[in-house]
N, C-alpha and C. Protein backbone atom coordinates (compact mmCIF):
# COMPACT_ATOMS: atom_id res chain seq x y z
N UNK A 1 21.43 -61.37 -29.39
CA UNK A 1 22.72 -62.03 -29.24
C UNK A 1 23.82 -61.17 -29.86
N UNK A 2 25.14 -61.18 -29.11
CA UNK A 2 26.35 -60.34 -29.79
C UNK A 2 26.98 -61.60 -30.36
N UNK A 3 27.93 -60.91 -31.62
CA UNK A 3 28.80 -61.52 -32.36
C UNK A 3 29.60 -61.99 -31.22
N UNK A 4 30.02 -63.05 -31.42
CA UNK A 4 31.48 -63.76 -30.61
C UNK A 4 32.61 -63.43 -31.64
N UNK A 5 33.70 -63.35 -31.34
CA UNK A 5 34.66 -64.06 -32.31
C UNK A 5 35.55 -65.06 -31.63
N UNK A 6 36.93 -65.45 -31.80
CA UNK A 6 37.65 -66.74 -31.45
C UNK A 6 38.24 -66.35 -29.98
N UNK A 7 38.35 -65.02 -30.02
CA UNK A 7 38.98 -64.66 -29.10
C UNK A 7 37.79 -64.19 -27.35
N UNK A 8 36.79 -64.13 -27.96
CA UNK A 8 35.45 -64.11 -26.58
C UNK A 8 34.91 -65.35 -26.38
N UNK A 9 35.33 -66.42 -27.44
CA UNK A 9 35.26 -67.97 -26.78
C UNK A 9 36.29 -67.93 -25.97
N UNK A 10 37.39 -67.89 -25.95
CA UNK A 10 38.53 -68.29 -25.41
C UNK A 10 38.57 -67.54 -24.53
N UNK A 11 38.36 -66.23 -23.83
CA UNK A 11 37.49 -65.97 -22.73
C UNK A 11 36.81 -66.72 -22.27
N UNK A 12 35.84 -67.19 -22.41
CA UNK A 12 34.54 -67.43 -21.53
C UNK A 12 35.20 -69.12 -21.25
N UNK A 13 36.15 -69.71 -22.37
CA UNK A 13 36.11 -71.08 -21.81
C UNK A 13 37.36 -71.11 -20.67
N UNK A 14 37.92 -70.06 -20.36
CA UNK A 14 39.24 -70.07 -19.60
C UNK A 14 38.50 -69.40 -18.25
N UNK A 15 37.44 -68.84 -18.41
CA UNK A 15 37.03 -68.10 -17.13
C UNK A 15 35.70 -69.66 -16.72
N UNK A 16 35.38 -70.45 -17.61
CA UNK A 16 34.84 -71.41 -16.89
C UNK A 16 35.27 -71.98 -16.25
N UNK A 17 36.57 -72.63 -16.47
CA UNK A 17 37.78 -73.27 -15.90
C UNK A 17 38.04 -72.95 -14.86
N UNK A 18 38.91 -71.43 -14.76
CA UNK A 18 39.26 -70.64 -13.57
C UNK A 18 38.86 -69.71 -13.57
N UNK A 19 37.73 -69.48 -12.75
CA UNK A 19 37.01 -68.52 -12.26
C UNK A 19 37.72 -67.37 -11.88
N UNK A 20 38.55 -67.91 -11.12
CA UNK A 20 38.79 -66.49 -9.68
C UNK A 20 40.58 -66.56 -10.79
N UNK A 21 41.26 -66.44 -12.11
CA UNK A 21 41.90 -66.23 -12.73
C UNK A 21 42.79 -64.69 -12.62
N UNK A 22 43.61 -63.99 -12.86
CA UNK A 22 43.55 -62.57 -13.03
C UNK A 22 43.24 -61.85 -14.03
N UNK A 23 43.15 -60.80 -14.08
CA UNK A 23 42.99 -59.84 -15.94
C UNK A 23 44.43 -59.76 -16.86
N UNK A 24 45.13 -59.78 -16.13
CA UNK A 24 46.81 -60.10 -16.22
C UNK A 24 46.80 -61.31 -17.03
N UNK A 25 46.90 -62.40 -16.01
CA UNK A 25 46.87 -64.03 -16.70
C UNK A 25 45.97 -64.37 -17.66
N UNK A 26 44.49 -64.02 -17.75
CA UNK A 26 43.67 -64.00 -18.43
C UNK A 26 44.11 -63.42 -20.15
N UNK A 27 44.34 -62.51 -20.27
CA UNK A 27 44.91 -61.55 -21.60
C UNK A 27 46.43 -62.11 -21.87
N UNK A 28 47.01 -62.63 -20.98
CA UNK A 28 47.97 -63.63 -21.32
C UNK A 28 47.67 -64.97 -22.49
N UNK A 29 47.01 -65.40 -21.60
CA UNK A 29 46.33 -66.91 -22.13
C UNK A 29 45.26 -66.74 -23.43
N UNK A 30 44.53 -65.36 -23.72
CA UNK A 30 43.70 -65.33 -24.84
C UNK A 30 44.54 -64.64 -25.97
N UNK A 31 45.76 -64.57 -25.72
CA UNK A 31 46.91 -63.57 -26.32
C UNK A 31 46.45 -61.94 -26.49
N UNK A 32 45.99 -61.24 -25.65
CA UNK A 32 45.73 -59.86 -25.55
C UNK A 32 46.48 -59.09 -24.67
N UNK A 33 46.77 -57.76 -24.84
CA UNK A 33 47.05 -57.08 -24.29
C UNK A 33 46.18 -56.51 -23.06
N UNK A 34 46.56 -56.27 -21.52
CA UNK A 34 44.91 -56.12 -20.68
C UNK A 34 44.09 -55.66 -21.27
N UNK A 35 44.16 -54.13 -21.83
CA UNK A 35 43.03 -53.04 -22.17
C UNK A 35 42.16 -53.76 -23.01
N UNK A 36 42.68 -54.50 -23.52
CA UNK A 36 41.49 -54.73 -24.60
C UNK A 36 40.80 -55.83 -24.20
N UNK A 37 41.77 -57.05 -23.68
CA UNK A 37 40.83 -58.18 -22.89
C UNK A 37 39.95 -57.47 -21.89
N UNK A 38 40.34 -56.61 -20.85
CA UNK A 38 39.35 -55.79 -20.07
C UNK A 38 37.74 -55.45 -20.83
N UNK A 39 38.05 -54.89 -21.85
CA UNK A 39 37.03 -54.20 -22.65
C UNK A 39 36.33 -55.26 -23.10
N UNK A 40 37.03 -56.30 -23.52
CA UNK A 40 36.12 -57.73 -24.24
C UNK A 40 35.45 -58.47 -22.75
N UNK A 41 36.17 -58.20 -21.59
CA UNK A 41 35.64 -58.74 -20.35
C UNK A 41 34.06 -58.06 -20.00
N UNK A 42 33.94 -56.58 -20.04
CA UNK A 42 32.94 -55.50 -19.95
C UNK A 42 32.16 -56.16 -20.32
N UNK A 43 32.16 -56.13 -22.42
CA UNK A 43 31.52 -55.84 -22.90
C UNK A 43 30.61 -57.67 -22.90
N UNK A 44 31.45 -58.88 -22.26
CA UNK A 44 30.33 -59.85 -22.28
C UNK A 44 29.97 -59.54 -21.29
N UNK A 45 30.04 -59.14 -19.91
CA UNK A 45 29.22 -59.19 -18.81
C UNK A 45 28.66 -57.87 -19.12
N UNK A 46 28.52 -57.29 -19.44
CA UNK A 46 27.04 -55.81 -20.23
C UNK A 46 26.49 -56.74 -20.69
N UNK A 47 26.66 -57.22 -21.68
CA UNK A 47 25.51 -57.84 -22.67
C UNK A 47 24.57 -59.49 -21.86
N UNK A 48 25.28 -59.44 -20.49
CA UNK A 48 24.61 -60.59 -19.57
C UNK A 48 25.40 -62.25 -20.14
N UNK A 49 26.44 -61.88 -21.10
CA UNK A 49 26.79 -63.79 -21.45
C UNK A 49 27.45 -64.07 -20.01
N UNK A 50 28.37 -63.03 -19.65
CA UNK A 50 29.18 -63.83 -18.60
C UNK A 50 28.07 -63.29 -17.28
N UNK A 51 27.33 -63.63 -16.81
CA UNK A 51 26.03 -63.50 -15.81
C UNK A 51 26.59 -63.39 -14.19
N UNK A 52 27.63 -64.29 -13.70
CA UNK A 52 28.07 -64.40 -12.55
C UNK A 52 29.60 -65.02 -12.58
N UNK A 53 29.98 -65.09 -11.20
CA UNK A 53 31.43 -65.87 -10.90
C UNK A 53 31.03 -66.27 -9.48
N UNK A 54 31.51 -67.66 -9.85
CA UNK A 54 31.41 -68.85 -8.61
C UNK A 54 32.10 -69.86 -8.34
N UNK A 55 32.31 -69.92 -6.93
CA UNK A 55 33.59 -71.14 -6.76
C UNK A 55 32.51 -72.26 -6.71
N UNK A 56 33.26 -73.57 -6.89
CA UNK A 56 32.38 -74.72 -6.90
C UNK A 56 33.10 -75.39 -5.47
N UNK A 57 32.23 -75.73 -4.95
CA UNK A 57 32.21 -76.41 -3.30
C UNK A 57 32.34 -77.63 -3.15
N UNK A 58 33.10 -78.27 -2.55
CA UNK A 58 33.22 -79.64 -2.14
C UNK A 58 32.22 -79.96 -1.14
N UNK A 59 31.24 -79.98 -1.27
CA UNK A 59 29.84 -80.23 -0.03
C UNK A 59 30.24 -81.27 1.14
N UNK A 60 30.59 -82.62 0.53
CA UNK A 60 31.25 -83.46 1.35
C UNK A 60 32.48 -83.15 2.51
N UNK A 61 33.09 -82.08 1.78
CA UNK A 61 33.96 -82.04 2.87
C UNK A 61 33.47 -80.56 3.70
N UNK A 62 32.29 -80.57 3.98
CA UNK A 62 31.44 -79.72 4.76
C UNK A 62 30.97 -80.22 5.59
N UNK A 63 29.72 -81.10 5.19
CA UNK A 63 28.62 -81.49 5.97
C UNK A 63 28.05 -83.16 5.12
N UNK A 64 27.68 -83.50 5.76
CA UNK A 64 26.86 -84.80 5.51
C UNK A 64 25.58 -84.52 4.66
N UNK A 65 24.98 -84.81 3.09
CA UNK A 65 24.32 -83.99 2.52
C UNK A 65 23.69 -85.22 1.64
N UNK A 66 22.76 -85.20 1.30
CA UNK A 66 22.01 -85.62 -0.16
C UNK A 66 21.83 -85.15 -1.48
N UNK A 67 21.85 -85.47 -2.16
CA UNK A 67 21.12 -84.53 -3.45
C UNK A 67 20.67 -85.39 -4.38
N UNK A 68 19.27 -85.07 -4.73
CA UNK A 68 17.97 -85.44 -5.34
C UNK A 68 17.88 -84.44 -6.68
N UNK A 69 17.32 -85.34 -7.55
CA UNK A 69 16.89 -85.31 -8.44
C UNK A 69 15.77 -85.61 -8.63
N UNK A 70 14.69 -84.62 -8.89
CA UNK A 70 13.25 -85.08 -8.77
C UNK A 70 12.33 -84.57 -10.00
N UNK A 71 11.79 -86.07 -10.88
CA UNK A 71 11.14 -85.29 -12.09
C UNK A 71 10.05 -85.02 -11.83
N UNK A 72 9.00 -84.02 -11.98
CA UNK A 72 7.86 -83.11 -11.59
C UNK A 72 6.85 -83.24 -13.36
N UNK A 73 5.54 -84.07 -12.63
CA UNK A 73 4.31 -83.89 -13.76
C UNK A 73 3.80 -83.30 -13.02
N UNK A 74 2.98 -81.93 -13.73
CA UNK A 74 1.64 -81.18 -12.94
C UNK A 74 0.37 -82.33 -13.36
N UNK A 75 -0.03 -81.31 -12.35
CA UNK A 75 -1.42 -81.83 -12.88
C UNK A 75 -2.31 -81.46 -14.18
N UNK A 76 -2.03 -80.01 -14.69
CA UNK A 76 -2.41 -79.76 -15.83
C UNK A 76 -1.64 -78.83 -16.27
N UNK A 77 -1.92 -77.69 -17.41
CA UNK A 77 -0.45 -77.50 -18.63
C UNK A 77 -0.76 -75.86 -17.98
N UNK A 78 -2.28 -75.43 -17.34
CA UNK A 78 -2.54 -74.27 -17.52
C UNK A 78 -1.57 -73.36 -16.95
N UNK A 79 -1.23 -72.25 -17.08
CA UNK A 79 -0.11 -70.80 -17.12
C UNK A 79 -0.33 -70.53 -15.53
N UNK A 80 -1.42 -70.36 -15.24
CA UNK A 80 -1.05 -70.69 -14.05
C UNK A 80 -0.70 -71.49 -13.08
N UNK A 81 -0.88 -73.08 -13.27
CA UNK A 81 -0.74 -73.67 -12.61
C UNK A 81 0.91 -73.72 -12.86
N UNK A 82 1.46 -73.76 -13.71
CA UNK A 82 2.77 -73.85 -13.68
C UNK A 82 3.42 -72.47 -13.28
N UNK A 83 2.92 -71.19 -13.35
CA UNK A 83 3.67 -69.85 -12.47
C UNK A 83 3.32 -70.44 -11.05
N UNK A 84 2.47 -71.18 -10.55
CA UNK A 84 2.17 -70.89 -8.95
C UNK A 84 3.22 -72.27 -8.69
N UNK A 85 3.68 -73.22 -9.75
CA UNK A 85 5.04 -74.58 -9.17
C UNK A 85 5.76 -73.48 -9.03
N UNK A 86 6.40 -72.42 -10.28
CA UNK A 86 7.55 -72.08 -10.23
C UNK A 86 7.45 -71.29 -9.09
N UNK A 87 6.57 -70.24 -8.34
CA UNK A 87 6.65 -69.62 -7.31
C UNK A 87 6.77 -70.79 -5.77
N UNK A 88 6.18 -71.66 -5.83
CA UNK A 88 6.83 -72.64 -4.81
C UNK A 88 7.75 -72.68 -4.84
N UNK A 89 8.67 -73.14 -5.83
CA UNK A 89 10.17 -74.07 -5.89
C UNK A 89 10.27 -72.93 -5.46
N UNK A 90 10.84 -71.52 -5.34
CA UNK A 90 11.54 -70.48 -5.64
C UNK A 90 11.20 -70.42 -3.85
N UNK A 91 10.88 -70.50 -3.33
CA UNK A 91 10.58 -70.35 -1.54
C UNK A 91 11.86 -71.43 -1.23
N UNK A 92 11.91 -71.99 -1.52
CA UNK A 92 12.52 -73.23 -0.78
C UNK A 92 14.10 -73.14 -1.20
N UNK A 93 15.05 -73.35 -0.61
CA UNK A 93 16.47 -72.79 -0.68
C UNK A 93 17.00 -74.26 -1.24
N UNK A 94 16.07 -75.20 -0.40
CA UNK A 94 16.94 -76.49 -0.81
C UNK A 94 17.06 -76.99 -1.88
N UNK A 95 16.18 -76.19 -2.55
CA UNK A 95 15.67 -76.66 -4.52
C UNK A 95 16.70 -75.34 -4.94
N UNK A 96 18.10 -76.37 -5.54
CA UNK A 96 19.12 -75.12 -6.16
C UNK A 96 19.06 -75.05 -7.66
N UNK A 97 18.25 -76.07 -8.28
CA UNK A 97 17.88 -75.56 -9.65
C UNK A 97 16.55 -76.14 -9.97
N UNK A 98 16.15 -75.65 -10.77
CA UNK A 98 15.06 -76.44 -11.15
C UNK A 98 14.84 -75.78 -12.95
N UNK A 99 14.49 -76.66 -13.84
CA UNK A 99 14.48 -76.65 -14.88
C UNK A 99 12.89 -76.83 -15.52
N UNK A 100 12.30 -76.42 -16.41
CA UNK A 100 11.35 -76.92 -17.32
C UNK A 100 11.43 -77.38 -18.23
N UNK A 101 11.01 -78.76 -18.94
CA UNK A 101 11.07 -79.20 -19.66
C UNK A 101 10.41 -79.37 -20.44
N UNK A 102 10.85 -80.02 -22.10
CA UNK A 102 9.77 -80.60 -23.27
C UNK A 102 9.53 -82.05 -23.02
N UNK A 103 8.81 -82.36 -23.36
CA UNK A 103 8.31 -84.51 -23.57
C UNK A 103 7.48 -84.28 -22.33
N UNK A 104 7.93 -85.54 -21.58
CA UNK A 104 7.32 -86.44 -20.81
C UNK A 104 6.87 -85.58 -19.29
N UNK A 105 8.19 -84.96 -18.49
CA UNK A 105 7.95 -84.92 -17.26
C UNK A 105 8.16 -83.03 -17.76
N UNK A 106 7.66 -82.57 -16.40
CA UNK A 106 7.36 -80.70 -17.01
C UNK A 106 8.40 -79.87 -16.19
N UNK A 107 9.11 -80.52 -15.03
CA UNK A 107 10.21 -80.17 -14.48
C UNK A 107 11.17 -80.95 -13.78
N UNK A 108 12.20 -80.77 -13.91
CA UNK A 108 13.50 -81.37 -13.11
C UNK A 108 14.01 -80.37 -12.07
N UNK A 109 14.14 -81.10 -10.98
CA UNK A 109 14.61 -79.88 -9.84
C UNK A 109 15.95 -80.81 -9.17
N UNK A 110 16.69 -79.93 -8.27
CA UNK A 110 18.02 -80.24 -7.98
C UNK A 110 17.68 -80.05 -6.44
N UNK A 111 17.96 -81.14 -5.71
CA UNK A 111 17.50 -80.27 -4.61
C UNK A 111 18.91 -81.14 -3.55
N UNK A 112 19.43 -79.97 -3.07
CA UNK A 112 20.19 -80.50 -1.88
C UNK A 112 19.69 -80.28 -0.21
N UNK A 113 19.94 -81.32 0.31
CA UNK A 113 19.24 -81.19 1.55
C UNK A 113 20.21 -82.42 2.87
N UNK A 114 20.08 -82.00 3.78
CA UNK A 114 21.16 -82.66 4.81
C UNK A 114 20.86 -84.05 5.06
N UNK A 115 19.44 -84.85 5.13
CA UNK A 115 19.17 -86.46 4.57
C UNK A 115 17.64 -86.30 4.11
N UNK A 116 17.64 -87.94 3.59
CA UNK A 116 16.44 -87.96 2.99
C UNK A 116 15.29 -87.42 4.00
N UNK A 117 15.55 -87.52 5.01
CA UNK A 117 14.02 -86.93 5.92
C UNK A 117 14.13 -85.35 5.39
N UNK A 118 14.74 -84.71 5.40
CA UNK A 118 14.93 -83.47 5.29
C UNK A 118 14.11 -83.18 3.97
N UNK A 119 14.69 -83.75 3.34
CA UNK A 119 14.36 -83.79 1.49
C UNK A 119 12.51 -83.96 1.81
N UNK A 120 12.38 -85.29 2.33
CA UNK A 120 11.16 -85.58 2.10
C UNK A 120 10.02 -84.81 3.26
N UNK A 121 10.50 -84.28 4.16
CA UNK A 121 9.42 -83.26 4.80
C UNK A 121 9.51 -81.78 3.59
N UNK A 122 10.78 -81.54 2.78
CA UNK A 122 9.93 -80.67 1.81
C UNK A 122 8.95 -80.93 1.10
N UNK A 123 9.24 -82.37 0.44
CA UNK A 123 8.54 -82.59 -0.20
C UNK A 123 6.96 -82.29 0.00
N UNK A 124 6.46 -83.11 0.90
CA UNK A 124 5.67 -83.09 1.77
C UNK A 124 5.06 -81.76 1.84
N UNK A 125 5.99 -80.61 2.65
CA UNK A 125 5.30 -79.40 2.83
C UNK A 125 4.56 -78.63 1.17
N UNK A 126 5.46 -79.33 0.14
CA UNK A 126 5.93 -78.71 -1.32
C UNK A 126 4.09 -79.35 -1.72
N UNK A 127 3.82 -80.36 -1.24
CA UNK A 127 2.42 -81.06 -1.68
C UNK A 127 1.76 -80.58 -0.83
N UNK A 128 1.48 -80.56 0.06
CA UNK A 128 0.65 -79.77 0.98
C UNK A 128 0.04 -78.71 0.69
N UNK A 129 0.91 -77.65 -0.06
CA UNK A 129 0.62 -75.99 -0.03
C UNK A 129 -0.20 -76.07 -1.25
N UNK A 130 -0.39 -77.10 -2.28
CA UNK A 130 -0.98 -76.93 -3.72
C UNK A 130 -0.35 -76.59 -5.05
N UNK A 131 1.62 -77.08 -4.77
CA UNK A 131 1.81 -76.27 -5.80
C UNK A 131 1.66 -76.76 -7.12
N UNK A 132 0.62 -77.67 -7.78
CA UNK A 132 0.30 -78.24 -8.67
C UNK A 132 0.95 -79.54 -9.20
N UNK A 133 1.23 -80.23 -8.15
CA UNK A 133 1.99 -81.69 -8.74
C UNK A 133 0.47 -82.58 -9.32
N UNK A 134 1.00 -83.76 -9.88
CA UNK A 134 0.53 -84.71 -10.36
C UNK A 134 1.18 -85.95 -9.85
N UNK A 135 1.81 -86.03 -10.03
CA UNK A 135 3.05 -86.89 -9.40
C UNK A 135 4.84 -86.48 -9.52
N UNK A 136 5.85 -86.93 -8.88
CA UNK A 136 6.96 -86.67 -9.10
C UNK A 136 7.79 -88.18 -8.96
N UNK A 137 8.49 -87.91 -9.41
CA UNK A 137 9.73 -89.29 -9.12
C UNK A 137 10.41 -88.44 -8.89
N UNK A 138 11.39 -89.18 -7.48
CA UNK A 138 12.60 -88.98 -6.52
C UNK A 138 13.63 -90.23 -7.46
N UNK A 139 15.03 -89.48 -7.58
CA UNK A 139 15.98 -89.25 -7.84
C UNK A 139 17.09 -89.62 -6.86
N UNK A 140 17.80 -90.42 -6.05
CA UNK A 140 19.20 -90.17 -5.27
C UNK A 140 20.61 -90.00 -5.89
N UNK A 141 21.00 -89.22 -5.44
CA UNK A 141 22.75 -89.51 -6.51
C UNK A 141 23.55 -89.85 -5.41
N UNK A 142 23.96 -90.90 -5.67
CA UNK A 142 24.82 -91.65 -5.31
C UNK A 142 26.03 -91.29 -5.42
N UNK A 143 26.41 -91.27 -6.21
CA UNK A 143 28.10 -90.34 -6.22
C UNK A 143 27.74 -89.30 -7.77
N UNK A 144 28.76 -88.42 -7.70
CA UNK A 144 29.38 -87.55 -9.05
C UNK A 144 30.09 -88.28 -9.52
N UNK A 145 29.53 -88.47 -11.24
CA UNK A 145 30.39 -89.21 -12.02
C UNK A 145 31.56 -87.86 -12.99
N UNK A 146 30.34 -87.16 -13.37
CA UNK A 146 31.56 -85.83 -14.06
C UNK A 146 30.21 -84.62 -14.09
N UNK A 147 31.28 -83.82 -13.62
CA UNK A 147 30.96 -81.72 -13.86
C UNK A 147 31.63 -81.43 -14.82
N UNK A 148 30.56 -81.33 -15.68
CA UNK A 148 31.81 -80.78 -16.96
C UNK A 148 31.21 -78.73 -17.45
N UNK A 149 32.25 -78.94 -18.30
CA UNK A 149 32.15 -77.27 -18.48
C UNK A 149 31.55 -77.16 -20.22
N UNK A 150 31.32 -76.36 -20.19
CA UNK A 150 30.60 -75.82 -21.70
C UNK A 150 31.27 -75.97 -22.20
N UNK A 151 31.20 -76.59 -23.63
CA UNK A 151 31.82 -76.98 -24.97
C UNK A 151 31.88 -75.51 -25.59
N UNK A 152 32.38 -74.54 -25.40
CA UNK A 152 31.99 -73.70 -26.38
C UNK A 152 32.35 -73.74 -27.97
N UNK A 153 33.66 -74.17 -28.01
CA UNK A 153 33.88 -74.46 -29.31
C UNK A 153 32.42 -75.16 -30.35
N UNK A 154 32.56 -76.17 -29.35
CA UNK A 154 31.19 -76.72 -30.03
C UNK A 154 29.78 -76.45 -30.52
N UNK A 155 29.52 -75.23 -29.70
CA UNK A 155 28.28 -74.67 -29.79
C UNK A 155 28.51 -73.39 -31.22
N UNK A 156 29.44 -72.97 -31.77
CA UNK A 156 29.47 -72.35 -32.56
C UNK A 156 29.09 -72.81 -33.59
N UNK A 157 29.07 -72.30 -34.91
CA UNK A 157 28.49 -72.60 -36.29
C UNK A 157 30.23 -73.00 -36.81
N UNK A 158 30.26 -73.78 -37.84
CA UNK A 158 31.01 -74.20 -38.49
C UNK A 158 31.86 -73.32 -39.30
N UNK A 159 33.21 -73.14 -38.93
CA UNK A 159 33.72 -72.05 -40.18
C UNK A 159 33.94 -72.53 -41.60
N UNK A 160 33.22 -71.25 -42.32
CA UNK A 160 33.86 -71.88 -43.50
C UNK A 160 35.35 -71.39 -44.10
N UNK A 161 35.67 -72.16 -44.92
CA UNK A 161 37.44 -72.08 -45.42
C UNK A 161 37.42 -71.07 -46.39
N UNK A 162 38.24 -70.30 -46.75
CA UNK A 162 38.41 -69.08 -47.61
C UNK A 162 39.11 -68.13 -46.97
């Protein structure tokens, strides 16, 4: 991990916001001069914090769509059986995240798909091939309540006064 200081938070929480921002406006808003916001821009995407840039999509005003939430028990804990789930999910386009988890259930997956038949012939194909389920619970979302953005402030350690 690299040191942050106040000023590579305030980066990263203004480029969560507005993505597609300029280097101009950007070094404006973190109070820098470009060259150096540039260089603080580099040096988080070298070190992989800032990873990508992406617009966020209004799906609805695309196409007619679902999206599922589906919690995933294997059938057992072994290393492989869980590399050969994660190599399933990873085939399938309609599964846009999928997570592993601690406690109860061993993955959460995101899956968008055009209706529930759609969803559920993956499913289907997803059980078929062996990729180690046990059972899953299906998920519908009904509407977006909130997308929120990283707290970064929050995630830092506490300053101390002096």
């Amino acid at each position: 991990m690299i040191k942050l200081d106040d000023r590579d938070i305030k980066i990263l929480s203004v480029l969560d916001r507005e993505g597609r921002i300029s280097k101009t406006e950007l070094a404006k808003r973190v109070s820098l001069s470009a060259t150096p916001c540039w260089e603080r821009l580099q040096r988080l995407e070298k070190a992989g914090i800032i990873s990508a840039y992406r617009a966020e999509i209004s799906l609805k005003k695309i196409a007619a769509h679902v999206e599922v939430f589906v919690m995933a028990e294997l059938e057992n804990h072994r290393v492989e059986t869980m590399q050969g789930f994660e190599r399933a999910v990873e085939r399938y386009d309609e599964i846009v995240n999928c997570w592993a988890l601690g406690g109860g259930y061993d993955y959460l997956l995101h899956v968008v798909c055009r209706d529930i038949d759609t969803y559920q012939r993956m499913i289907d194909q997803l059980l078929g091939e062996g990729a180690g389920f046990a059972r899953y619970f299906t998920y519908v979302v009904t509407k977006p309540v909130k997308s929120g953005r990283i707290p970064f402030e929050a995630l830092l350690p506490p300053r101390g006064k002096g």
